[in-house]
N, C-alpha and C. Protein backbone atom coordinates (compact mmCIF):
# COMPACT_ATOMS: atom_id res chain seq x y z
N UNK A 1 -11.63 -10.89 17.80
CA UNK A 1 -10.20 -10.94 18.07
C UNK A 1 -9.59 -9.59 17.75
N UNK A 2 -8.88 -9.05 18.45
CA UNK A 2 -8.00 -7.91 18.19
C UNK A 2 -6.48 -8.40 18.55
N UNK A 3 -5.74 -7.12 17.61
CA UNK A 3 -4.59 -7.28 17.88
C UNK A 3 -3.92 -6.23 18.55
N UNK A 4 -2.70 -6.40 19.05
CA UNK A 4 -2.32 -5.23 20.16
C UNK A 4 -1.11 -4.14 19.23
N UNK A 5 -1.25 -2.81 19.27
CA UNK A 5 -0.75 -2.08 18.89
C UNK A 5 0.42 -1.10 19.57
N UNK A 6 -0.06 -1.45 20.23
CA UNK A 6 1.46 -0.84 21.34
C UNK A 6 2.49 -0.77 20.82
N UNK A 7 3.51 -0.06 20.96
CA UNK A 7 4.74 -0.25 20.71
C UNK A 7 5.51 -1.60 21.29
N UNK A 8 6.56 -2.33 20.23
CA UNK A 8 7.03 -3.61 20.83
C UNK A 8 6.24 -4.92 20.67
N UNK A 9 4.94 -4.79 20.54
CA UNK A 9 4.41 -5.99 20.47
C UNK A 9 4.53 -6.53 19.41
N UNK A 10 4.83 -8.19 18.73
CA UNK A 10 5.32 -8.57 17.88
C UNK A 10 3.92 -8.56 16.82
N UNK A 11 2.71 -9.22 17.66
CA UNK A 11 1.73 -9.26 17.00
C UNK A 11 0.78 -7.69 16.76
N UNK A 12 1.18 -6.45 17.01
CA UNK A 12 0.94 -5.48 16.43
C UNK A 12 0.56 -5.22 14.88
N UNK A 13 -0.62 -5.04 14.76
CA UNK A 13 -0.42 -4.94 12.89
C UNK A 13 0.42 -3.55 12.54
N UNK A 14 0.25 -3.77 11.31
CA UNK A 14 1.31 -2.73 10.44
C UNK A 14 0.61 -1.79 9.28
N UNK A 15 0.92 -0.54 9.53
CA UNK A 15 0.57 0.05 8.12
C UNK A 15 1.21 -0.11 6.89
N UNK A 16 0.69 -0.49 5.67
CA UNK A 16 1.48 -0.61 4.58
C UNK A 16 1.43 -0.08 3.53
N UNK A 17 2.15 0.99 3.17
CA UNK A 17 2.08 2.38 2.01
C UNK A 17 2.53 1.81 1.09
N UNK A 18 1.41 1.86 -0.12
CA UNK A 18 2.19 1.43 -1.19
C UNK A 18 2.33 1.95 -2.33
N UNK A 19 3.40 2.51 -2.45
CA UNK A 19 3.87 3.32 -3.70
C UNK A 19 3.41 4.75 -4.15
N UNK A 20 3.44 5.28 -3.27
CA UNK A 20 3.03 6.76 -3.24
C UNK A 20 4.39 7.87 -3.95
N UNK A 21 3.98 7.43 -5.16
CA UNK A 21 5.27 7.98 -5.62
C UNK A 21 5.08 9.48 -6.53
N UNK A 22 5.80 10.00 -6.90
CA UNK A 22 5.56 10.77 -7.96
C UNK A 22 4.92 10.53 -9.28
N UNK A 23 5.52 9.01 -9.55
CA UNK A 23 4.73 9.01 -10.89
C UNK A 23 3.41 8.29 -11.05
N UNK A 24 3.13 8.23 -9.68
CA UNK A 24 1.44 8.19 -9.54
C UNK A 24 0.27 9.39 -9.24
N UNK A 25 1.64 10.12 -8.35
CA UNK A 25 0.70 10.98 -8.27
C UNK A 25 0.54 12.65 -8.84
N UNK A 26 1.69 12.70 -9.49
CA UNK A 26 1.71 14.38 -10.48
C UNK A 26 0.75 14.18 -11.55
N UNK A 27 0.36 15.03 -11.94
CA UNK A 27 -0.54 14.72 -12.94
C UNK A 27 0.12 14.66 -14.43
N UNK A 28 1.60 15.71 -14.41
CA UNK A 28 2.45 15.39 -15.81
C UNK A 28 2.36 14.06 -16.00
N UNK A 29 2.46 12.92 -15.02
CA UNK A 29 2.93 11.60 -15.25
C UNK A 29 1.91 10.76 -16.72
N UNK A 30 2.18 9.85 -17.47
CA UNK A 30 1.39 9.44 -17.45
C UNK A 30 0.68 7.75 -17.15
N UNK A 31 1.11 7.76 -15.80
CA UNK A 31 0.76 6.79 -14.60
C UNK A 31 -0.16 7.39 -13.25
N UNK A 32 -0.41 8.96 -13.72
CA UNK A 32 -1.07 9.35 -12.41
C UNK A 32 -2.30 9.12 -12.29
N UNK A 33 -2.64 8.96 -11.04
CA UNK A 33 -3.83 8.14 -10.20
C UNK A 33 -4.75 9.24 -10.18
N UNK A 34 -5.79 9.54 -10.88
CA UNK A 34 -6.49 10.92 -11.12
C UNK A 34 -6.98 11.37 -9.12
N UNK A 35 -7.20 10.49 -8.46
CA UNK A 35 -7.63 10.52 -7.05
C UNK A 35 -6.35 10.62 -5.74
N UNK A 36 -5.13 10.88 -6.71
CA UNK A 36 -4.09 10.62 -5.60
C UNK A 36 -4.20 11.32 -4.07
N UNK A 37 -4.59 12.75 -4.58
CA UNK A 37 -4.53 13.31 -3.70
C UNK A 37 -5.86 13.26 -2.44
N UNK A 38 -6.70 12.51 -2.76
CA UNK A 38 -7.95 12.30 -1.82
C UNK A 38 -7.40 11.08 -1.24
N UNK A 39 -6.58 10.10 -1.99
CA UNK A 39 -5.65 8.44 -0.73
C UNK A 39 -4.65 9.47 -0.39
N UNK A 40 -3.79 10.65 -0.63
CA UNK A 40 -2.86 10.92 0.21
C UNK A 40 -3.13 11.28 1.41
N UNK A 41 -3.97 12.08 1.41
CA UNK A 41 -5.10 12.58 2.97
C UNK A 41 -5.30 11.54 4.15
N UNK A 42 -5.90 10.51 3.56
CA UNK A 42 -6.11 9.22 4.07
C UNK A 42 -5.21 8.47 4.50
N UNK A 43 -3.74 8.56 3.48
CA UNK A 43 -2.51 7.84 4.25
C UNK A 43 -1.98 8.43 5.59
N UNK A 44 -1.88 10.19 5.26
CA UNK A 44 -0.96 10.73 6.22
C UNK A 44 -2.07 10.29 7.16
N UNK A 45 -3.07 10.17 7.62
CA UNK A 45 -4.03 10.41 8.55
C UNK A 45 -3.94 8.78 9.33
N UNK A 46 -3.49 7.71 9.16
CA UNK A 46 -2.93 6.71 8.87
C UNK A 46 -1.57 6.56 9.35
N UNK A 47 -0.75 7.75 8.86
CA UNK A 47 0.51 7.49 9.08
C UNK A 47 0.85 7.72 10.61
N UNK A 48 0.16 9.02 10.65
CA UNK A 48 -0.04 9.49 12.14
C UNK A 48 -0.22 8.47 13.07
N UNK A 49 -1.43 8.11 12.75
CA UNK A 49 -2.54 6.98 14.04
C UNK A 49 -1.33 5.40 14.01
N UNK A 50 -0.75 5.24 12.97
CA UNK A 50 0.10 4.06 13.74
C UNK A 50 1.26 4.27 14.18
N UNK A 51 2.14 5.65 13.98
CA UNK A 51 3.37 5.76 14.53
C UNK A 51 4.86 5.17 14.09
N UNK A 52 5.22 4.32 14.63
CA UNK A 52 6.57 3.62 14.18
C UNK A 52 6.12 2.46 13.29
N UNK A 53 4.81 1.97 13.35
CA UNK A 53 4.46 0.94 13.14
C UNK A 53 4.35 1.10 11.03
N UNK A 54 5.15 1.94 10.46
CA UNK A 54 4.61 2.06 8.96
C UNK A 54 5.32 1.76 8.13
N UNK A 55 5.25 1.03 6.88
CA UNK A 55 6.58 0.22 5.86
C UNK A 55 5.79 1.12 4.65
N UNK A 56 6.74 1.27 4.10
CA UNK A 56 6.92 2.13 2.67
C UNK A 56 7.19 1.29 1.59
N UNK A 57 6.51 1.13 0.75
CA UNK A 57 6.82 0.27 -0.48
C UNK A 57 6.96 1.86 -1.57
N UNK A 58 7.87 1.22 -2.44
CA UNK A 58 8.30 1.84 -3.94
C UNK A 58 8.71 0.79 -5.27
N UNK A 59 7.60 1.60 -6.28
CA UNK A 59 7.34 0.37 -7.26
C UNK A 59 8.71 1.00 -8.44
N UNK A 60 9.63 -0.05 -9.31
CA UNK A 60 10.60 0.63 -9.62
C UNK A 60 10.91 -0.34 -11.19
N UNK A 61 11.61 0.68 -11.96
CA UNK A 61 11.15 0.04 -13.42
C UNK A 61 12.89 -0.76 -12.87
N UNK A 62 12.59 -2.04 -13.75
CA UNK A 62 13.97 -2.77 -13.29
C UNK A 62 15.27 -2.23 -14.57
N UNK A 63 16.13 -2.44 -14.79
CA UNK A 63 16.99 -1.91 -15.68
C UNK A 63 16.73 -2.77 -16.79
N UNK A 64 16.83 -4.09 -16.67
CA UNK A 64 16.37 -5.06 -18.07
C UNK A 64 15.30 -5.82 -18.03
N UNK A 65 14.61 -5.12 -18.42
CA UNK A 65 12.96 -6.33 -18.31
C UNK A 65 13.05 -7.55 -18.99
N UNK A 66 12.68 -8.43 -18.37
CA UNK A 66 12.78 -10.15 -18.84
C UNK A 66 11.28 -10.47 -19.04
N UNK A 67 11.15 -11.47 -19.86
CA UNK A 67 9.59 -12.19 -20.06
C UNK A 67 8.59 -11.33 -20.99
N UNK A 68 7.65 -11.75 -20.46
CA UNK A 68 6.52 -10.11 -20.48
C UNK A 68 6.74 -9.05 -20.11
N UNK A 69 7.45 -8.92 -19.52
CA UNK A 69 7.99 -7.76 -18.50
C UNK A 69 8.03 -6.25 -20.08
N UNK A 70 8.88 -7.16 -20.93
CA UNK A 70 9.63 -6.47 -21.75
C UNK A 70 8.02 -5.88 -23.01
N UNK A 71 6.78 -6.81 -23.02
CA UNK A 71 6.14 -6.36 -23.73
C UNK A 71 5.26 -5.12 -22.84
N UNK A 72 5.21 -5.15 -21.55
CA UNK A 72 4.71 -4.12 -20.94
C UNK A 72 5.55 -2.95 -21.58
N UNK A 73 7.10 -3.03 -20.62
CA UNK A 73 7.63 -1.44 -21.20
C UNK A 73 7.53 -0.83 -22.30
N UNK A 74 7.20 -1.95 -23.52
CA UNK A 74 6.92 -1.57 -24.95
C UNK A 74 5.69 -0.66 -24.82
N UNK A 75 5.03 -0.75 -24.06
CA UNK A 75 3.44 -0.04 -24.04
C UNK A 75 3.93 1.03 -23.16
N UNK A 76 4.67 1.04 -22.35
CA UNK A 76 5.33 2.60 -21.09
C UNK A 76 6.73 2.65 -21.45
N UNK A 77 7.28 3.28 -22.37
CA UNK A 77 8.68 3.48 -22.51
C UNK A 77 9.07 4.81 -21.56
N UNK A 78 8.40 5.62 -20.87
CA UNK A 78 8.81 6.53 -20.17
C UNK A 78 9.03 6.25 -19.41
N UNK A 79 8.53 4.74 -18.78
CA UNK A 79 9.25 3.86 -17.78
C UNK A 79 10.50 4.06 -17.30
N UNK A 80 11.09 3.68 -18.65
CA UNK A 80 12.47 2.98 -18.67
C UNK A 80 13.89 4.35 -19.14
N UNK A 81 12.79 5.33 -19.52
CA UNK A 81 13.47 7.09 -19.99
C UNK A 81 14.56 6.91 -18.50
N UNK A 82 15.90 7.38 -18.54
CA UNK A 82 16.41 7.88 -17.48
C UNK A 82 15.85 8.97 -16.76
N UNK A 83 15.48 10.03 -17.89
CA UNK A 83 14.97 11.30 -17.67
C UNK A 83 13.77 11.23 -16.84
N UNK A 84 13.10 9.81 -16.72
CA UNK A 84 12.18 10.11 -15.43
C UNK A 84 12.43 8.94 -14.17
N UNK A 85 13.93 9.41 -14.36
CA UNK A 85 14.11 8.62 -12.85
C UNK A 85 13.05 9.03 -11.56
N UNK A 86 13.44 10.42 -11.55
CA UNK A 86 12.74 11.59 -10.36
C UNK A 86 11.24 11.15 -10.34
N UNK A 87 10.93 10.59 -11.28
CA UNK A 87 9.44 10.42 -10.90
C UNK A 87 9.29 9.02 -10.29
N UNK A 88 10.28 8.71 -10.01
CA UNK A 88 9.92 7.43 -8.55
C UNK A 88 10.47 7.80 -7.31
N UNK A 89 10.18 9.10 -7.25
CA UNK A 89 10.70 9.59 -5.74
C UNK A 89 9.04 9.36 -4.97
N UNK A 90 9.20 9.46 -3.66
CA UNK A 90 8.15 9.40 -2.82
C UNK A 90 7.47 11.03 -2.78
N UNK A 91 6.27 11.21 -2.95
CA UNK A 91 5.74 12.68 -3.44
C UNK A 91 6.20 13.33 -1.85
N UNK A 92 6.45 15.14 -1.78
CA UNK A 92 6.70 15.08 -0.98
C UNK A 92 6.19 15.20 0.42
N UNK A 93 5.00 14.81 0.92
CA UNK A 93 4.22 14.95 1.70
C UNK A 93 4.93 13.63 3.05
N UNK A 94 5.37 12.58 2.27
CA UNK A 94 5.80 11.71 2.90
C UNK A 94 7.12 11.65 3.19
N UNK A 95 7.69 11.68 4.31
CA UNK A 95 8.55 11.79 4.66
C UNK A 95 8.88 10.10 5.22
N UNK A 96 9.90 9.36 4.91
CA UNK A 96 10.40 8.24 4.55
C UNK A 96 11.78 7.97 5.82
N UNK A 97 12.41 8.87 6.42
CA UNK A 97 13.27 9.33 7.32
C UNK A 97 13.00 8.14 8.35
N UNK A 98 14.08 7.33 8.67
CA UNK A 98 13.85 6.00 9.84
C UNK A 98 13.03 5.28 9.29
N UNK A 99 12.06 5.33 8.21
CA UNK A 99 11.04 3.96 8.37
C UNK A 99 11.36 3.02 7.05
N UNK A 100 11.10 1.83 7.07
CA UNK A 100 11.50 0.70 6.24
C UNK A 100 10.77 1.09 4.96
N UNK A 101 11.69 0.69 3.85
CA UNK A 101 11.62 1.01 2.46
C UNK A 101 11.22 -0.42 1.87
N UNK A 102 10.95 -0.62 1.15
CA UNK A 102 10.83 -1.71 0.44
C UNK A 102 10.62 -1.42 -1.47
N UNK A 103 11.79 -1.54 -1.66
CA UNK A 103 11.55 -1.54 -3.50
C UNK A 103 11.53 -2.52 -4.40
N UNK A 104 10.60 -2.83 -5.07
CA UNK A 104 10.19 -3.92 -5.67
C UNK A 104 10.42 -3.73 -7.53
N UNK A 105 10.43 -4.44 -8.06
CA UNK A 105 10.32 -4.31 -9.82
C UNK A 105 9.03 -4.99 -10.31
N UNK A 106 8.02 -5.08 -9.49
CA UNK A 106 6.83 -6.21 -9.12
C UNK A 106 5.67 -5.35 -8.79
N UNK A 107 4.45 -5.67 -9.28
CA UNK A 107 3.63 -4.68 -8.53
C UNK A 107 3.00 -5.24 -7.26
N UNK A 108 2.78 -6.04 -7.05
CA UNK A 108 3.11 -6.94 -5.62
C UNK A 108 3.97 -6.87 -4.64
N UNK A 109 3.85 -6.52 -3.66
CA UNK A 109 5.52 -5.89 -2.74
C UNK A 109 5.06 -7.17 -1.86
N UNK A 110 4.44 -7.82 -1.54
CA UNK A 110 4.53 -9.20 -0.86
C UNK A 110 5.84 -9.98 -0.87
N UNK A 111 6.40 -10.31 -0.01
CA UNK A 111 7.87 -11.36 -0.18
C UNK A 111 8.13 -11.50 0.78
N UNK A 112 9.33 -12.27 1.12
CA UNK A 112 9.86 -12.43 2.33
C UNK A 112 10.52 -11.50 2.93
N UNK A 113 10.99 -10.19 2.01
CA UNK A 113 10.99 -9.40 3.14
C UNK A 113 10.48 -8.54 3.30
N UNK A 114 9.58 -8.33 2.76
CA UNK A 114 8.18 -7.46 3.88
C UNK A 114 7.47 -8.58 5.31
N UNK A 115 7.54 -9.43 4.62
CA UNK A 115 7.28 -10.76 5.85
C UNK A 115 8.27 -10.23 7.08
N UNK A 116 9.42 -10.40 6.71
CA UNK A 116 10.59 -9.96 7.51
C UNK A 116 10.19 -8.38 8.99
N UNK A 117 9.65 -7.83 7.76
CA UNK A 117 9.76 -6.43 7.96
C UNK A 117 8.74 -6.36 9.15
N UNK A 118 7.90 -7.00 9.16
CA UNK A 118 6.51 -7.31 10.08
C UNK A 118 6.69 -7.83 11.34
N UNK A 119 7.53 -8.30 11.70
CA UNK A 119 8.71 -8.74 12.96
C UNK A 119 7.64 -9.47 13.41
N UNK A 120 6.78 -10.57 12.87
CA UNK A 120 6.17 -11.32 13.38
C UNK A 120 4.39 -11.17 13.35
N UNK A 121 4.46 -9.87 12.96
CA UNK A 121 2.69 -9.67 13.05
C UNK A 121 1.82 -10.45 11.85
N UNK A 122 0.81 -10.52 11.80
CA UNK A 122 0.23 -11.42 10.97
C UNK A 122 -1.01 -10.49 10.85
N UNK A 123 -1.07 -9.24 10.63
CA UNK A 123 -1.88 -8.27 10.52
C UNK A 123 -1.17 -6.87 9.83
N UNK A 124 -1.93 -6.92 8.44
CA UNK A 124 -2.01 -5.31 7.97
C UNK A 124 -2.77 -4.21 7.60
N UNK A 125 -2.95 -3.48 7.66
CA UNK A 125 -3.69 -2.47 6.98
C UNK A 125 -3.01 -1.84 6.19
N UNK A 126 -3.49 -1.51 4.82
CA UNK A 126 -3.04 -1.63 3.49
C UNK A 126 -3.65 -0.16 2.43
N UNK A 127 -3.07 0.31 2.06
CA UNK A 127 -3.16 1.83 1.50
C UNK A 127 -2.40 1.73 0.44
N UNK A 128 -2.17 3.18 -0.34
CA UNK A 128 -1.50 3.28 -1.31
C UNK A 128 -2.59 3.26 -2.84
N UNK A 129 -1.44 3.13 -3.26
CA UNK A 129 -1.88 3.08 -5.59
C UNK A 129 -1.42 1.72 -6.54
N UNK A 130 -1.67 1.72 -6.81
CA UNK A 130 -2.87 2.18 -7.43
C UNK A 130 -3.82 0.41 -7.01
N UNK A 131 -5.16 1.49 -6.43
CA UNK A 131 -6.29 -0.40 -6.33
C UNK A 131 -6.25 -1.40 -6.93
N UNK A 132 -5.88 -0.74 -8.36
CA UNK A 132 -6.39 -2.26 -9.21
C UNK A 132 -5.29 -2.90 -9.52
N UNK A 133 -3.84 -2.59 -9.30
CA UNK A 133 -2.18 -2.99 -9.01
C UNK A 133 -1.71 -3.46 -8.23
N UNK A 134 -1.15 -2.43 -8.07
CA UNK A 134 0.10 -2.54 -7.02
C UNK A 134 -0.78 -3.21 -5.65
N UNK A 135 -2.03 -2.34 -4.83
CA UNK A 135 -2.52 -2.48 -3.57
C UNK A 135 -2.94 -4.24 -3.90
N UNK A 136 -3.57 -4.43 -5.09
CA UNK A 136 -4.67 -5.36 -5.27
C UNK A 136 -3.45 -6.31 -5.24
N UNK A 137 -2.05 -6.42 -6.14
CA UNK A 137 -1.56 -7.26 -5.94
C UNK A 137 -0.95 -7.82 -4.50
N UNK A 138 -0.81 -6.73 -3.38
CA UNK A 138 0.06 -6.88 -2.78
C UNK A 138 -1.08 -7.51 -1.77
N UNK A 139 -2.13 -6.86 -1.45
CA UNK A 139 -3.61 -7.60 -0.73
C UNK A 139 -3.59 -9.44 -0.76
N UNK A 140 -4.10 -9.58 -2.38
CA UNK A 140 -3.76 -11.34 -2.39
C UNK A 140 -2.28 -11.60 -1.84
N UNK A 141 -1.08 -11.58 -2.57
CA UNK A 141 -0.37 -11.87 -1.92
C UNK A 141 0.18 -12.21 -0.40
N UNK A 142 -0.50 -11.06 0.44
CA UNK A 142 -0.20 -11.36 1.63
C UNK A 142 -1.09 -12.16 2.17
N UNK A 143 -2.41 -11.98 1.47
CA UNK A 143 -3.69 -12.98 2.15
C UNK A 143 -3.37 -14.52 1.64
N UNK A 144 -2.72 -15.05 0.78
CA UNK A 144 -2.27 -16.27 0.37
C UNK A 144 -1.03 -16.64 1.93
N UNK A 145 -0.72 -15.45 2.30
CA UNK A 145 0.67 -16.08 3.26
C UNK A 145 0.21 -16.29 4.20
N UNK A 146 -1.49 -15.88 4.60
CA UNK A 146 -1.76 -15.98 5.63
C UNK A 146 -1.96 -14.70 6.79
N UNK A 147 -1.52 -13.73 6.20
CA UNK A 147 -2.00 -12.44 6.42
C UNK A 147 -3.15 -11.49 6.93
N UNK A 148 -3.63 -11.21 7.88
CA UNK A 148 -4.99 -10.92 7.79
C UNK A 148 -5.29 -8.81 7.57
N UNK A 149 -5.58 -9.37 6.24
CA UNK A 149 -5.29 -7.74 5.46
C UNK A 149 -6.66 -6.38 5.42
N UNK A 150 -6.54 -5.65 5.98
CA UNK A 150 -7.51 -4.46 5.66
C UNK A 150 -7.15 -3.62 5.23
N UNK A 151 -7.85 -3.39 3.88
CA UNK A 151 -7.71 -2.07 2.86
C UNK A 151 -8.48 -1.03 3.01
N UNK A 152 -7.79 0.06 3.37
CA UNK A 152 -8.50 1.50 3.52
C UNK A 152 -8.96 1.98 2.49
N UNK A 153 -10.02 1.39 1.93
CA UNK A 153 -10.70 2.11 0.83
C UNK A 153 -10.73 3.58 0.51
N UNK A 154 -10.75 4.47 1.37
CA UNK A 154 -10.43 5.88 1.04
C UNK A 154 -8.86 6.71 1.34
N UNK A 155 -8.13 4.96 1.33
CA UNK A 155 -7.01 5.95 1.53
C UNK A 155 -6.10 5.21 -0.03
N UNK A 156 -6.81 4.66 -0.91
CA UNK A 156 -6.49 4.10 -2.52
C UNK A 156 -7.05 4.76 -3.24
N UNK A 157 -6.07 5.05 -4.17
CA UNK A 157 -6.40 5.20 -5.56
C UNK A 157 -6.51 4.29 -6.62
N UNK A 158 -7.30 4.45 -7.49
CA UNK A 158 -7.13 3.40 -8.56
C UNK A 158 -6.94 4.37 -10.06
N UNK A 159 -6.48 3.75 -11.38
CA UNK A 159 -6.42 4.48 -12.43
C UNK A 159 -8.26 5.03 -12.64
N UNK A 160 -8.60 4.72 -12.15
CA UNK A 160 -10.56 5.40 -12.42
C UNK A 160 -10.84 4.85 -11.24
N UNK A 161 -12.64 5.50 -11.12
CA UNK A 161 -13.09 4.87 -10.44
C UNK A 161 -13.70 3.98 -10.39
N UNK A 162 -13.75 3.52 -11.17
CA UNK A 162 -14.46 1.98 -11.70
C UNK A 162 -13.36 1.27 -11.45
N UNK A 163 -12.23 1.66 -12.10
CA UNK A 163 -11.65 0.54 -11.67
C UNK A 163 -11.03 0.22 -10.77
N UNK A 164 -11.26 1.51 -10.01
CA UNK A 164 -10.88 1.78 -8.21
C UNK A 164 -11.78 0.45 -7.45
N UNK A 165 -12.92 0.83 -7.57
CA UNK A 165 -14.06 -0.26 -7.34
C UNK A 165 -13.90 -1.38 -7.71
N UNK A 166 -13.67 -1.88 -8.85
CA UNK A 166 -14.26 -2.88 -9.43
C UNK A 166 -12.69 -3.79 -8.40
N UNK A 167 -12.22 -3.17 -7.96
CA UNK A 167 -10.41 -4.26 -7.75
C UNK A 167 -10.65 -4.44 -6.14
N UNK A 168 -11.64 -2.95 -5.05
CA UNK A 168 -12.25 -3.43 -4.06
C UNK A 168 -13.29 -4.30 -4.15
N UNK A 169 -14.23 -4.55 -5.23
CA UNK A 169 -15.07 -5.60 -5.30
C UNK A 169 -14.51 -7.29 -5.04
N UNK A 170 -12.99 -7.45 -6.34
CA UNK A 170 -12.58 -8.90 -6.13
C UNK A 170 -11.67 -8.83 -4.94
N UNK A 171 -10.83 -8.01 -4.31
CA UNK A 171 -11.10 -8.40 -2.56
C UNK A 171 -11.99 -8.27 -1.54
N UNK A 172 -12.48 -8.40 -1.97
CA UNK A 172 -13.68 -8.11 -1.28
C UNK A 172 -14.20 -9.82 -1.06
N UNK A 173 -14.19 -10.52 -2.13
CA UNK A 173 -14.26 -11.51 -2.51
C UNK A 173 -13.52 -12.80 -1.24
N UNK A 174 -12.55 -12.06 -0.78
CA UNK A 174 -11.16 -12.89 0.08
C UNK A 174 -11.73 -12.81 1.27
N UNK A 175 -12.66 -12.24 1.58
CA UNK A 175 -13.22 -12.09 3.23
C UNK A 175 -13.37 -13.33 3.70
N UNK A 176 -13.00 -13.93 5.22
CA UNK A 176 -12.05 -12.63 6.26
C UNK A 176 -10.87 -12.70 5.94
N UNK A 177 -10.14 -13.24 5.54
CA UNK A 177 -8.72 -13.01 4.62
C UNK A 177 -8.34 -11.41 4.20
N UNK A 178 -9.03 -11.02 3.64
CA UNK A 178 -8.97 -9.35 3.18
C UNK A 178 -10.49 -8.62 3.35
N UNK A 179 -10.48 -7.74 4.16
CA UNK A 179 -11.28 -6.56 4.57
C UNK A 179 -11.55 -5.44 3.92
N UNK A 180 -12.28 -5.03 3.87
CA UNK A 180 -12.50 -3.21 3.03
C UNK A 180 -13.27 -2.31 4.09
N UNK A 181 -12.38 -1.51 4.36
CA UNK A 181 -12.85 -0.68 5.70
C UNK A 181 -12.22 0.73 5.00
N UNK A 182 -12.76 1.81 5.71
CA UNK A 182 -12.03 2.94 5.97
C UNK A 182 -11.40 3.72 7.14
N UNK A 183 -10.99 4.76 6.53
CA UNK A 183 -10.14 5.95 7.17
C UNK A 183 -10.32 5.79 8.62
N UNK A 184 -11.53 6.18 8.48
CA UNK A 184 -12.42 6.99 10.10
C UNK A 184 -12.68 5.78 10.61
N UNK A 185 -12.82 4.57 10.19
CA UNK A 185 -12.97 3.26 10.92
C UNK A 185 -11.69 2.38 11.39
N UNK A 186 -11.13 2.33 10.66
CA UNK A 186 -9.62 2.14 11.46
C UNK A 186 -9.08 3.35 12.61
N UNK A 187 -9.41 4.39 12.38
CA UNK A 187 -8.76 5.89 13.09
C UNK A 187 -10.00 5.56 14.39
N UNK A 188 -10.99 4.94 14.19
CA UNK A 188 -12.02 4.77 15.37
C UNK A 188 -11.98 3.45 16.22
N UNK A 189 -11.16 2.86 15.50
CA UNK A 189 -11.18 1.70 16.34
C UNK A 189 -9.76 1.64 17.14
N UNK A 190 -8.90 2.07 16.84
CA UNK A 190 -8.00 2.68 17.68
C UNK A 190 -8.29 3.42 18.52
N UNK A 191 -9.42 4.32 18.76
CA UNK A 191 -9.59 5.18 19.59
C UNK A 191 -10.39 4.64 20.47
N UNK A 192 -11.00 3.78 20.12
CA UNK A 192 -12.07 3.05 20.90
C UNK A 192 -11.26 2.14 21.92
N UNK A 193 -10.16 1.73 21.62
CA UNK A 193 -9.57 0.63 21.95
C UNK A 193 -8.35 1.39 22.71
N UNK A 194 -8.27 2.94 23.02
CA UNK A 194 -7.35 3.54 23.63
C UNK A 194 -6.02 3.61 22.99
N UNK A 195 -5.79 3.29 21.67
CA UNK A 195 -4.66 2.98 21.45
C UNK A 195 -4.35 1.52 21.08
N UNK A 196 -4.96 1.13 22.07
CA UNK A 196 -3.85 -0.60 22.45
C UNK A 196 -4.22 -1.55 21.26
N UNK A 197 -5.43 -1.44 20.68
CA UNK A 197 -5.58 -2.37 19.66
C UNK A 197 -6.31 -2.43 18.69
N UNK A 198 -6.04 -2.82 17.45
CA UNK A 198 -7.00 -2.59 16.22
C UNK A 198 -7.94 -4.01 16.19
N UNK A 199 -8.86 -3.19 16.17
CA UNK A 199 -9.93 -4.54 16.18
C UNK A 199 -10.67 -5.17 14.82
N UNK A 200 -10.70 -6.59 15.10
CA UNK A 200 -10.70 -6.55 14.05
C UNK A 200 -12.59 -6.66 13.96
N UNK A 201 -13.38 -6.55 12.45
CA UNK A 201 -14.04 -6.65 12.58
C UNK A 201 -15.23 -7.84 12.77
């Protein structure tokens, strides 16, 4: 089964960037993704090959943490520093200009309105930071809605590489629900398919 990529088509899948921010990926941070810059390569390359078709997630400290929430920031208070607002800007390679934002206080960007945002497709391909987070949460999530999700393994970072791996291992687990493919295999199956459709595997 493939899906059609064209412009306009409802069932078109979607690229989904997630959280490519500064304070994943500078290395002052200390949230940065030691590999950022080998998934940034991989996104823009990504960003290109789907066109209009790309949603931007940004992960964002909330102003009053509730629950657990509040024993995390106890462990990241630079979180919650004003002084590093700037480091939840989008790094600047990505340019954000016309395309859908999505900011979450969650490391999961799954919801109804990224659902929304998908204008009907039931197909993503899935990038971003960090693997064993944000991507990993947002992967189940959408694969619980019914989603049929492929993660560009070389276009994620994880805080290591183990634990880059070890978070593609338990989706890995969700197959055919969630996929682990790469760069050059999504960028080839588009090409194979002229454009018109990502296939699935």
């Amino acid at each position: 089964m493939s899906e059609r990529i064209a412009g306009g088509q409802t069932d078109a899948p979607w690229l989904v960037v997630v959280d490519m921010q500064k304070i994943f990926g500078l290395p002052s941070s200390e949230w940065f993704a030691p590999r950022f810059a080998e998934a940034s390569a991989g996104v823009q390359s990504l960003v290109t090959a789907f066109g209009p078709r790309v949603i931007y997630t940004r992960f964002l400290a909330p102003e009053s943490p509730e629950g657990a929430w509040r024993d995390y920031y106890e462990d990241w208070p630079f979180a919650l520093d004003p002084a590093s607002a700037g480091l939840y800007d989008m790094m600047p390679e990505f340019d954000t200009t016309g395309r859908t934002m999505i900011d979450r206080t969650t490391f999961g960007k799954w919801d109804a309105g990224l659902a929304a945002a998908l204008g009907g497709s039931n197909e993503i391909v899935l990038v971003g930071v960090s693997t064993d987070c944000c991507v990993l949460s947002t992967a189940l999530g959408a694969a619980d809605a019914g989603i049929h999700v492929r993660v560009a393994a070389d276009a994620c970072a994880g805080v290591s590489d183990a634990d880059h791996q070890r978070a593609l291992d338990v989706m890995a687990l969700y197959r055919p629900l969630i996929e682990i493919t790469t760069v050059d295999e999504v960028n080839q199956s588009l090409v194979d398919a002229g454009g018109a459709t990502l296939a699935r595997e």
